[in-house]
Structure formats: C-alpha cells, structure tokens
Protein backbone atom coordinates (compact mmCIF):
# COMPACT_ATOMS: atom_id res chain seq x y z
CA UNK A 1 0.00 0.00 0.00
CA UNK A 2 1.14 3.26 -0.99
CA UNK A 3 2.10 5.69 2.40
CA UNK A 4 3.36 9.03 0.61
CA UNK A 5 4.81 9.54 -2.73
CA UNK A 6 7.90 7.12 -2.49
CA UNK A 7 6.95 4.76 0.61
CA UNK A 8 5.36 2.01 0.39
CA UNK A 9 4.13 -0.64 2.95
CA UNK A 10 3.97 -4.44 2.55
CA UNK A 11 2.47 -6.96 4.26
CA UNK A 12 3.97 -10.70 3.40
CA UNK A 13 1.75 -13.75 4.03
CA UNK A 14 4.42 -16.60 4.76
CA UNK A 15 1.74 -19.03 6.15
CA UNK A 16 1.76 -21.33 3.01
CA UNK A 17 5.30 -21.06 2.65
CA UNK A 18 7.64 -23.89 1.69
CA UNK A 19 11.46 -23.20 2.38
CA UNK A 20 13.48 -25.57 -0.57
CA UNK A 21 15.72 -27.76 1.23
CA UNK A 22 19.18 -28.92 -0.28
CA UNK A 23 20.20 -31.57 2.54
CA UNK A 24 18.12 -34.63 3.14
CA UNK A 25 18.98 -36.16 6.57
CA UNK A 26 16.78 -39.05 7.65
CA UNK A 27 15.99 -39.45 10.99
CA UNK A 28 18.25 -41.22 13.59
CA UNK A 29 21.14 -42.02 10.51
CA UNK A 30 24.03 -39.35 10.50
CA UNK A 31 25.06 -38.38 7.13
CA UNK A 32 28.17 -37.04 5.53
CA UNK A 33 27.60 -34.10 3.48
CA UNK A 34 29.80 -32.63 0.97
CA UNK A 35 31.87 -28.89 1.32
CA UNK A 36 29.23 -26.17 1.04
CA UNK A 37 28.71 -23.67 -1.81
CA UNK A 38 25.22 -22.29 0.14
CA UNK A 39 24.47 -22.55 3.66
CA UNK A 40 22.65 -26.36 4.11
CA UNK A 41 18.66 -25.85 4.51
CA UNK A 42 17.30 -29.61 5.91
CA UNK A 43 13.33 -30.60 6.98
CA UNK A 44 13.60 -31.53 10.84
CA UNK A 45 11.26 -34.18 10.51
CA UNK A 46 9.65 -34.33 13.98
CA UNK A 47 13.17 -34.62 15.33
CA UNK A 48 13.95 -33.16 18.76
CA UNK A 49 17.58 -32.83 18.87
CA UNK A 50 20.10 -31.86 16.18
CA UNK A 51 23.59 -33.33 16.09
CA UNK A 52 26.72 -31.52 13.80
CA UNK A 53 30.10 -32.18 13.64
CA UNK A 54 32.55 -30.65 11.47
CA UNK A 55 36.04 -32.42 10.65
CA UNK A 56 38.95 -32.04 12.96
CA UNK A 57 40.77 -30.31 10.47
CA UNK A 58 38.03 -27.04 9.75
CA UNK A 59 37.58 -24.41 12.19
CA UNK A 60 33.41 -24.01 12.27
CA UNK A 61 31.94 -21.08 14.18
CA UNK A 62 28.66 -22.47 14.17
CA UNK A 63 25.54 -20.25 13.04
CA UNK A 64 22.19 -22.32 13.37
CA UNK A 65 18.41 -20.52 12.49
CA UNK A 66 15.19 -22.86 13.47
CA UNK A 67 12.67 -21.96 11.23
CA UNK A 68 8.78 -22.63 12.00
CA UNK A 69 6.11 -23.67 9.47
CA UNK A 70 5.45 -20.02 8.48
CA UNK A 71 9.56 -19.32 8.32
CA UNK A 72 9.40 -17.17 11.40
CA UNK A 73 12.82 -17.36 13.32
CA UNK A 74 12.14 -19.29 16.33
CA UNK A 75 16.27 -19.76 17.84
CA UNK A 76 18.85 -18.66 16.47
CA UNK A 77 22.91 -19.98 17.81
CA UNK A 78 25.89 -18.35 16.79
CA UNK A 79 29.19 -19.27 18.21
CA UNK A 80 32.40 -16.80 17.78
CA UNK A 81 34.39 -19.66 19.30
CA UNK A 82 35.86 -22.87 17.54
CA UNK A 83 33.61 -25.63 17.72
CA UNK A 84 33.19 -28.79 15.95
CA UNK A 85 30.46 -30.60 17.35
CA UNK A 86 27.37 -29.06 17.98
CA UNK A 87 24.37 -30.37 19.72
CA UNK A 88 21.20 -29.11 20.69
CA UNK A 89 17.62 -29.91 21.44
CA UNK A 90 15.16 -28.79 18.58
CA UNK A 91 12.53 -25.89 19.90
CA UNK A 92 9.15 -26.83 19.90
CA UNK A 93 7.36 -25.90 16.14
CA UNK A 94 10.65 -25.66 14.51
CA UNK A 95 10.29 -27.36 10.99
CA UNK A 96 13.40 -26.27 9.45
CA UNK A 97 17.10 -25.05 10.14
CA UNK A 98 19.59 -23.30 8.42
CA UNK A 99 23.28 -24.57 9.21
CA UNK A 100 26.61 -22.01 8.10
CA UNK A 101 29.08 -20.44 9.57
CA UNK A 102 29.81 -17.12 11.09
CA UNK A 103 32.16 -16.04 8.97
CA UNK A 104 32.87 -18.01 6.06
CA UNK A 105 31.58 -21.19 4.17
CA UNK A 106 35.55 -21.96 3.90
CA UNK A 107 35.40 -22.51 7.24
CA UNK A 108 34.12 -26.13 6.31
CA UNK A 109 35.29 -26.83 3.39
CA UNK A 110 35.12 -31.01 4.69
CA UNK A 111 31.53 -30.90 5.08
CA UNK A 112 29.70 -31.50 8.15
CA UNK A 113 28.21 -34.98 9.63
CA UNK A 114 24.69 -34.74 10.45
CA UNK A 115 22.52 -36.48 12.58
CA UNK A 116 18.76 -35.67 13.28
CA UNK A 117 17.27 -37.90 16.96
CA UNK A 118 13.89 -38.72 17.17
C-alpha cells in the first residue's frame, strides 16, 4: 500500500510457505555431506535434537536458524568460538534449520556430519 509519494508498505503472508531444502537427513542415521557452496537448509522431521560435527581439520563457528512452518525465526545460535560438534535440542514448532558459519563457508570446506534424533 502506498504511504506518501515514495513509501510504500507491505504486508507478506508466509503461512503457506515452503522453504526448498538442499540436505536430506533421515531421521536417527548421521550423514556425511559434501563442502558447502550455500548454507545447508534440511526438513527436521519431527526430530527433537540436532547433532553436527565438522572435521577435525576445519575451524566451524557455528551459526544455526530454526525456522517454524510459516519461516518465522524461532532460535537462532551463533558461536564466535571454535567448535566442531554441535548439539542441541530442537525448539518446539521448529520445521526447518539453516546450518553455516559465522564467517565463512571456507570454514568447512570437509563438510559437516549430520545427525537428526527422534
């Protein structure tokens, strides 16, 4: 909706949204993925905790988003320290999550090892 002669105002309806995922992690199996060229998006699948690890060798900072049905940030965890596993429970509603790094997808270039617990 037009406000004055050069502002506008929006208003976004995300509640039939569907976020494109590029990682598919089944439930209870950890799985290998390849070095990043875009942060990995994966379905959570009615999983309740979330389980990363990143090769000895990389240095991940870890930066996590939990995304609920309508893509509304529900937790986000950012780390500005080393760390190469990662585990946390999944908040209620979330039904996605966004996995990177802090700083740089170089950061782990080996991939990371996934595992998704009922």
């Amino acid at each position: 909706k037009r406000i004055r002669a050069y502002d506008y105002e929006y208003d976004l309806n995300f509640s039939n949204a569907v976020l494109k995922t590029n990682t598919n992690v089944n439930l209870n199996t950890p799985k290998s993925l390849e070095k990043p060229l875009k942060d990995y998006v994966l379905d959570l699948k009615n999983a309740t905790n979330l389980i990363i690890d990143a090769n000895d060798l990389d240095n991940w900072f870890p930066k996590i988003f939990f995304l609920d049905k309508n893509l509304n940030l529900i937790k986000a965890v950012k780390s500005e320290n080393k760390n190469n596993h990662f585990s946390e429970l999944i908040p209620n509603g979330a039904i996605y999550a966004i996995v990177s790094d802090m700083y740089s997808l170089d950061n782990i270039r080996r991939g990371l090892k996934i595992t998704l617990k009922k």
